[in-house]
Protein backbone atom coordinates (compact mmCIF):
# COMPACT_ATOMS: atom_id res chain seq x y z
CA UNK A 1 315.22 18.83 36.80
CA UNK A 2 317.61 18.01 34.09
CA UNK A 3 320.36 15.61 34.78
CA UNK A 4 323.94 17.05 33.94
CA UNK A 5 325.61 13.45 34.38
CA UNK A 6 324.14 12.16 30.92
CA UNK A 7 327.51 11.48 28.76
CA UNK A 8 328.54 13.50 26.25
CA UNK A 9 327.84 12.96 22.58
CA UNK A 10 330.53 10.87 20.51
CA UNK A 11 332.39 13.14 18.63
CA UNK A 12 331.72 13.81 14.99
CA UNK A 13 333.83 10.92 12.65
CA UNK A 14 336.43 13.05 10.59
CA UNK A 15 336.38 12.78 7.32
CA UNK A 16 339.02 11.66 4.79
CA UNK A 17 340.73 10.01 8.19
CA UNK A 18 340.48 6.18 7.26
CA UNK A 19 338.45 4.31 4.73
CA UNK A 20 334.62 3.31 5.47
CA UNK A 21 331.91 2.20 3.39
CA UNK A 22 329.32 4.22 1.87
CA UNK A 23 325.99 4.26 3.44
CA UNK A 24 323.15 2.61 0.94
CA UNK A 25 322.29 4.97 -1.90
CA UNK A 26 318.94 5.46 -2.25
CA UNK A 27 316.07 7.25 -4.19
CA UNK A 28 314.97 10.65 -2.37
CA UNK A 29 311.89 12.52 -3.28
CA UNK A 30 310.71 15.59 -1.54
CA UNK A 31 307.40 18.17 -2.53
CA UNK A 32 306.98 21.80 -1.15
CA UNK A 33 303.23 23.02 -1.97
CA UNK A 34 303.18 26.38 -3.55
CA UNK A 35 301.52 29.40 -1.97
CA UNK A 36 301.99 28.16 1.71
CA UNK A 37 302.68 30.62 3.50
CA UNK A 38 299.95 32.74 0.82
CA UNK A 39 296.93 30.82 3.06
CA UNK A 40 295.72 31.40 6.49
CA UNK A 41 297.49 29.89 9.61
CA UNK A 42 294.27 28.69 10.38
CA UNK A 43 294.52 26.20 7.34
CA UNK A 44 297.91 25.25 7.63
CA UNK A 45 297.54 22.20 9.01
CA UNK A 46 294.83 20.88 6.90
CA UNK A 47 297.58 21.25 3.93
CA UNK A 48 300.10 19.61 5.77
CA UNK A 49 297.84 16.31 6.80
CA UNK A 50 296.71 16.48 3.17
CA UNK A 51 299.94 16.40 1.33
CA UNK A 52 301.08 12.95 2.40
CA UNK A 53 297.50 11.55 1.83
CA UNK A 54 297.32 12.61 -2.07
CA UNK A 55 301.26 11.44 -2.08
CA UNK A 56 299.93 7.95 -0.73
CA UNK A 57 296.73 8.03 -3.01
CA UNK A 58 298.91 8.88 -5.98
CA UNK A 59 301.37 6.45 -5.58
CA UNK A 60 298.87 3.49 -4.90
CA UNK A 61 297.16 4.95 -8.21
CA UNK A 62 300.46 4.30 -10.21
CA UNK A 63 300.65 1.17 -9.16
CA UNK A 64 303.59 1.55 -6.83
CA UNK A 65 301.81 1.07 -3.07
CA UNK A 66 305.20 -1.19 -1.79
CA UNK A 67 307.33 1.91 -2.42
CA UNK A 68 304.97 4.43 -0.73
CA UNK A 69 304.50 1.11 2.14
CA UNK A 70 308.59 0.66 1.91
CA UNK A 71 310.03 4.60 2.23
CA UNK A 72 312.65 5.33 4.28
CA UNK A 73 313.05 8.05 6.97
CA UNK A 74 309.76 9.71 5.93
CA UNK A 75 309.30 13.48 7.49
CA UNK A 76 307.10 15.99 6.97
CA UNK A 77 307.89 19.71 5.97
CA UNK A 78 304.86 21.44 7.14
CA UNK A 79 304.69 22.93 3.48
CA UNK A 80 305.99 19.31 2.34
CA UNK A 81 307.48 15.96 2.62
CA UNK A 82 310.24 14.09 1.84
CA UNK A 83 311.29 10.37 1.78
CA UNK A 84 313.80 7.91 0.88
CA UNK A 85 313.29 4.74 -1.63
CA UNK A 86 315.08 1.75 -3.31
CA UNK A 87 316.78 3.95 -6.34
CA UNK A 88 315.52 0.72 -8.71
CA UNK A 89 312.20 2.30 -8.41
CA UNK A 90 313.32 5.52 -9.83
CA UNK A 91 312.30 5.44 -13.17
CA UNK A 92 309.15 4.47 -11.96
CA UNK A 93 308.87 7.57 -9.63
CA UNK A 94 309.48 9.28 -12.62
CA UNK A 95 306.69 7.84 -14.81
CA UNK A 96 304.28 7.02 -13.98
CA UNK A 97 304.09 8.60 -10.73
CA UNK A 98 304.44 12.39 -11.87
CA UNK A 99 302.25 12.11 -14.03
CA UNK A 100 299.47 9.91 -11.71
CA UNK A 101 300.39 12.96 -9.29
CA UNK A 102 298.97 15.48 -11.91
CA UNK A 103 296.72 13.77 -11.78
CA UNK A 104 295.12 13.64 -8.42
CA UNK A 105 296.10 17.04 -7.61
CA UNK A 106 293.77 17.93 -10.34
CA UNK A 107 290.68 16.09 -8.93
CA UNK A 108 291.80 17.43 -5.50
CA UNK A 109 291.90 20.91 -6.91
CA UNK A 110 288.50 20.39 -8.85
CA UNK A 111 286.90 18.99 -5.94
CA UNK A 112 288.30 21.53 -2.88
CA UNK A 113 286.07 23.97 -4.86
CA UNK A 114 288.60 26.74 -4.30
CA UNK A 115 288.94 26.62 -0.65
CA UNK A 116 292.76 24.88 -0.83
CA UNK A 117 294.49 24.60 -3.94
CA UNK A 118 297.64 22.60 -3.79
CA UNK A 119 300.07 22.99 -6.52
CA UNK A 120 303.28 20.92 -5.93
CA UNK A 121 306.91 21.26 -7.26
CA UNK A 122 308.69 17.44 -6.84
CA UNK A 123 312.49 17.20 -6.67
CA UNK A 124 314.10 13.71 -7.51
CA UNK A 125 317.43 12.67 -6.64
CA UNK A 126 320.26 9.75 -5.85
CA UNK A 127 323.06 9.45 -3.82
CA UNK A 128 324.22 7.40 -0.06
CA UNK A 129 322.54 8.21 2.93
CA UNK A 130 322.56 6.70 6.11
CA UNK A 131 319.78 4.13 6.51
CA UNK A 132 320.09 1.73 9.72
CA UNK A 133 316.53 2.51 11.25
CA UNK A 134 317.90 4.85 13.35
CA UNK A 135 316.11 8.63 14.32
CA UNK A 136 318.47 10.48 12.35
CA UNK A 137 318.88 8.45 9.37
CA UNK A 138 318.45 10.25 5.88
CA UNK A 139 320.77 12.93 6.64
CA UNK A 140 324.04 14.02 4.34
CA UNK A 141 324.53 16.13 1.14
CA UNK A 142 322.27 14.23 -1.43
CA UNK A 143 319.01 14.96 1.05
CA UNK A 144 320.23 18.41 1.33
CA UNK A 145 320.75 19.02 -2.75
CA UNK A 146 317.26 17.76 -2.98
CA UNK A 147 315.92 20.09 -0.64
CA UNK A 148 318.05 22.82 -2.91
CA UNK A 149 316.81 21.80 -5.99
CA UNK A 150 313.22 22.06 -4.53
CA UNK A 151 313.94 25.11 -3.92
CA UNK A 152 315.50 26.57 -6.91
CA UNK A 153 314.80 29.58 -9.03
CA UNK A 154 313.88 27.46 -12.55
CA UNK A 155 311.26 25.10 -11.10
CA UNK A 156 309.72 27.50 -8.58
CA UNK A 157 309.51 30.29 -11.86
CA UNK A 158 308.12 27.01 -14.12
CA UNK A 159 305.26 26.86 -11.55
CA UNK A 160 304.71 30.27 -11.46
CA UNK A 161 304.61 30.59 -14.77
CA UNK A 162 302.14 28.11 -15.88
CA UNK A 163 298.28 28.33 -15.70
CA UNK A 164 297.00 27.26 -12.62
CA UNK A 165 294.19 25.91 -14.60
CA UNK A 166 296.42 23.09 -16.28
CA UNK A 167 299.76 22.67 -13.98
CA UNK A 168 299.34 21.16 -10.98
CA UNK A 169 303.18 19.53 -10.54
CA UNK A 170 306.34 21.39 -11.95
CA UNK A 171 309.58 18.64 -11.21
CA UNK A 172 312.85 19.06 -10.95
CA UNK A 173 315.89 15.80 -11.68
CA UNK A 174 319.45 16.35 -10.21
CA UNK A 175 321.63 15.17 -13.34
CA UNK A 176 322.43 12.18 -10.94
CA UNK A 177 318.66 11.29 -11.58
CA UNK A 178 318.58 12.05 -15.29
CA UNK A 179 321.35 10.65 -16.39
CA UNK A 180 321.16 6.90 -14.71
CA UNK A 181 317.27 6.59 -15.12
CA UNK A 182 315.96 8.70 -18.13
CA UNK A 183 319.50 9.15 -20.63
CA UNK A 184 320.21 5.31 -20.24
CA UNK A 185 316.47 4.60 -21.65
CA UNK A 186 315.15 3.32 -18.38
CA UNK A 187 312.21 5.64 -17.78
CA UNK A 188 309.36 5.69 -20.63
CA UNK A 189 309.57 9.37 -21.17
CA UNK A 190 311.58 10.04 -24.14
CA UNK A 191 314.41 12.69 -22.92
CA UNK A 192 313.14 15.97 -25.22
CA UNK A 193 310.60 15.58 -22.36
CA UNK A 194 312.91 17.29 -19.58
CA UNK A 195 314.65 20.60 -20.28
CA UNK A 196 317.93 21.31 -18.77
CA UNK A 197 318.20 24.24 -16.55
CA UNK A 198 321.27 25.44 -14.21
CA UNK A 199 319.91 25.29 -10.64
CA UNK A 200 320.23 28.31 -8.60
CA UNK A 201 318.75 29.11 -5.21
CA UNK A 202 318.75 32.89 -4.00
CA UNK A 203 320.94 33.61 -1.03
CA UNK A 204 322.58 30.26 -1.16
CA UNK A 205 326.09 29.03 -2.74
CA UNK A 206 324.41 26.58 -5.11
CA UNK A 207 324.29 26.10 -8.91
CA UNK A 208 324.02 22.49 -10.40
CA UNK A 209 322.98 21.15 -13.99
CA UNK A 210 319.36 19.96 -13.46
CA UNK A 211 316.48 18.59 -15.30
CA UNK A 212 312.82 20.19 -15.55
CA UNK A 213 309.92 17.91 -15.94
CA UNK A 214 306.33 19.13 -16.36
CA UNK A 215 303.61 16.36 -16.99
CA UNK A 216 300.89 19.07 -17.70
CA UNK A 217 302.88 21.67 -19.62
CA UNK A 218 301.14 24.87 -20.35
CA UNK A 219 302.19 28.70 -20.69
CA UNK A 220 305.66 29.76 -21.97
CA UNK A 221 308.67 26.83 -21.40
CA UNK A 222 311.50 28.01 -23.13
CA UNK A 223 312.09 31.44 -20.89
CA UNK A 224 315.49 33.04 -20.45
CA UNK A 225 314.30 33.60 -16.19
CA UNK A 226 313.81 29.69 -15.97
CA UNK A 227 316.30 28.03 -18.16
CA UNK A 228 319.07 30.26 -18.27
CA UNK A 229 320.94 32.49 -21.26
CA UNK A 230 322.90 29.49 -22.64
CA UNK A 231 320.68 27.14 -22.44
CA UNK A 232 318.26 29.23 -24.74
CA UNK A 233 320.92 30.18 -26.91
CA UNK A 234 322.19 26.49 -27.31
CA UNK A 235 318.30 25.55 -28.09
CA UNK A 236 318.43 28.55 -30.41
CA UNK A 237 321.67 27.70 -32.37
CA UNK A 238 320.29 24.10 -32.13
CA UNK A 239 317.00 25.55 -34.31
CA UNK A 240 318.78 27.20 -36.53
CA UNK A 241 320.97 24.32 -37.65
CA UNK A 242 318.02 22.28 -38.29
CA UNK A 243 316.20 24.70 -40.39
CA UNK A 244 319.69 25.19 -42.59
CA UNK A 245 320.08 28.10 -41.50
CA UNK A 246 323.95 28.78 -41.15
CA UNK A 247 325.38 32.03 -38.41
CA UNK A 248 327.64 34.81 -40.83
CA UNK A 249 330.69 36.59 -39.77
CA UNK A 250 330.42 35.11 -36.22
CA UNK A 251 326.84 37.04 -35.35
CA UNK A 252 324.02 35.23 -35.12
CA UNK A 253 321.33 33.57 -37.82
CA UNK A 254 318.24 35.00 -37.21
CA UNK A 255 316.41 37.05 -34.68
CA UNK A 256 313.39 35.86 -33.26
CA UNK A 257 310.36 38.20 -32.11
CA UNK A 258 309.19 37.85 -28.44
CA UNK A 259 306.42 39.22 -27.01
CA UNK A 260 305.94 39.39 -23.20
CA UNK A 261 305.33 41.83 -20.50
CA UNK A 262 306.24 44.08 -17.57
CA UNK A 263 303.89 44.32 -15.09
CA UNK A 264 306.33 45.79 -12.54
CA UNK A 265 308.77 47.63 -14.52
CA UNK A 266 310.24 49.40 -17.50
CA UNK A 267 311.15 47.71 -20.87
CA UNK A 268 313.44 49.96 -22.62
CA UNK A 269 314.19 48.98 -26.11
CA UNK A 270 317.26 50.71 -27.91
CA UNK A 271 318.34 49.35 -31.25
CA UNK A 272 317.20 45.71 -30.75
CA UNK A 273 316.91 42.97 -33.76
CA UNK A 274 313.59 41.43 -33.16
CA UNK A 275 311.14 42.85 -30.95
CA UNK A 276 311.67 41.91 -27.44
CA UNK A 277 309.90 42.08 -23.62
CA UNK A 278 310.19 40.34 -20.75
CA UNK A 279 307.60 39.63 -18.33
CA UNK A 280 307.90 39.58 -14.55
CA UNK A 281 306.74 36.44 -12.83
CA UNK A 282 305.30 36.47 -9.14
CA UNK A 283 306.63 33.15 -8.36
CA UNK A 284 304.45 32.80 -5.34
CA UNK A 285 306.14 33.86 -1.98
CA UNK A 286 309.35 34.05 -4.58
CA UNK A 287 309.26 36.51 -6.46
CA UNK A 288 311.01 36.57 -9.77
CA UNK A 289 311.50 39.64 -11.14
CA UNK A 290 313.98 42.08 -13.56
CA UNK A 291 314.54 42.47 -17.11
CA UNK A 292 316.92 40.67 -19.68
CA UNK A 293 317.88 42.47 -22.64
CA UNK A 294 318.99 39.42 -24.21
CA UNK A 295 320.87 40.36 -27.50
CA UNK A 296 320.82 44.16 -28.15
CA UNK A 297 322.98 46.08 -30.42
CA UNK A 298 323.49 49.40 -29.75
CA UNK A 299 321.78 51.89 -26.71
CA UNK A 300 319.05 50.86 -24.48
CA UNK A 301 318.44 54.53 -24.05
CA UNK A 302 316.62 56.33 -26.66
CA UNK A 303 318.34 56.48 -29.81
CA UNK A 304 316.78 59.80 -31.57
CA UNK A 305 317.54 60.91 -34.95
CA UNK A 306 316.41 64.35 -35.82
CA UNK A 307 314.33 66.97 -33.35
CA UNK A 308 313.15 65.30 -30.54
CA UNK A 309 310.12 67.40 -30.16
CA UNK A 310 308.98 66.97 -33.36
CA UNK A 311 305.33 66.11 -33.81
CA UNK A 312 304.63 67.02 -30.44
């Protein structure tokens, strides 16, 4: 029988009401596995047990076993987990860790013969949380921006995207992340390393600057669906300036050609300058989808000169 004379929860603090110190900051890292939901119930729990044991076996590989002995307010996801850490460590977390967690994932994958293959996306971030030991410590906006960066359109489409084969561990860095442990020279991983990408998440009021990391690269990086139109076109401009190549009359240098596909839909092509495609990505569970026309000039109907029946 439940008992009704239990007091009442203290009322939520208000903010911006007096002055208080912020909580500790700390390191957070959280993995999803890709394709989850894509296996049977029946081995659901077998990928949740096993996520935390290759995190622990990965981390104890990279030499960092008091960080993985140390975290704070560990939980599990079901389809992932997520901890805290001393935000010293980060550039540690970074590299060697990402790249010891390619690592394992690949023997795991290699060894699981098919039956389970876990493919992880990692999102990195810093900021103060709440950290006194008690049962709801770890909550507050920097655990919740890592949980949105984990589930963002560019890293989930980088996974997607690359061969299953190769790419075991797509990351993503808040520019928190990137900018006090890998621009200040801290991490050993020279910066043209990470890619910058705005982070979007479907459905949600979201969009930061982030940082892609991918410690197996393989397939096609530089995509308009995963980084963005500006961030291609900066990249682009960037290209052209180092091959002396200088924009006329305000248009642009040179066009590029790019092949790629659409497995799910039309491509039409008007009057384009370079020959262009896009290819729809099945971004496991999240689909990404649509096509980008990227810089046309004129229709992207059919432009027909002459009898349209002719040679028919």
């Amino acid at each position: 029988m439940s008992d009704f004379r239990q007091p009442l929860p203290r009322p939520t603090v208000q903010p911006n009401l007096t002055s208080r110190r912020l909580p500790p900051y700390r390191g957070i890292v959280a993995v999803d596995a890709k394709d989850f939901t894509g296996y049977p119930a029946i081995q659901h729990g077998e990928i949740s047990r096993a996520i935390p044991q290759l995190l622990r076996t990965s981390f104890m590989r990279a030499g960092l076993a008091d960080l993985w002995e140390d975290r704070r307010f560990p939980d599990s996801t079901g389809d992932g987990y997520v901890f805290g850490f001393d935000p010293a460590a980060m550039p540690f977390v970074i590299h060697p860790w990402l790249h010891t967690l390619q690592d394992v994932l690949t023997e795991f994958n290699v060894h699981s013969a098919g039956a389970v293959r876990i493919r992880l996306r990692v999102s990195l971030h810093i900021g103060p949380l709440p950290d006194s030991g008690q049962e709801f410590d770890g909550n507050g906006t920097p655990r919740n921006d890592t949980h949105r960066l984990l589930d963002s359109r560019p890293v989930k489409a980088m996974l997607a995207a690359s061969s299953e084969n190769i790419t075991q561990v797509a990351a993503i860095l808040s520019d928190r992340c990137y900018q006090d442990a890998v621009e200040s020279g801290y991490t050993g991983r020279h910066t043209d390393h990470f890619i910058e990408v705005p982070a979007t998440v479907d459905g949600k009021r979201f969009e930061q600057r982030a940082w892609l990391y991918v410690p197996a690269p393989s397939g096609r990086l530089y995509d308009r669906k995963i980084l963005g139109e500006r961030v291609v076109e900066e990249r682009e401009a960037r290209r052209a300036q180092q091959d002396g190549v200088r924009p006329e009359n305000g248009q642009r240098a040179s066009y590029r050609s790019m092949t790629s596909r659409a497995d799910r839909g039309n491509i039409n092509h008007g009057t384009v300058h370079g020959d262009q495609s896009v290819r729809n990505v099945d971004v496991a569970g999240d689909y990404v989808g649509g096509n980008k026309a990227g810089t046309v000039h004129g229709n992207l109907g059919d432009t027909v000169h002459g009898d349209k029946n002719e040679s028919r």
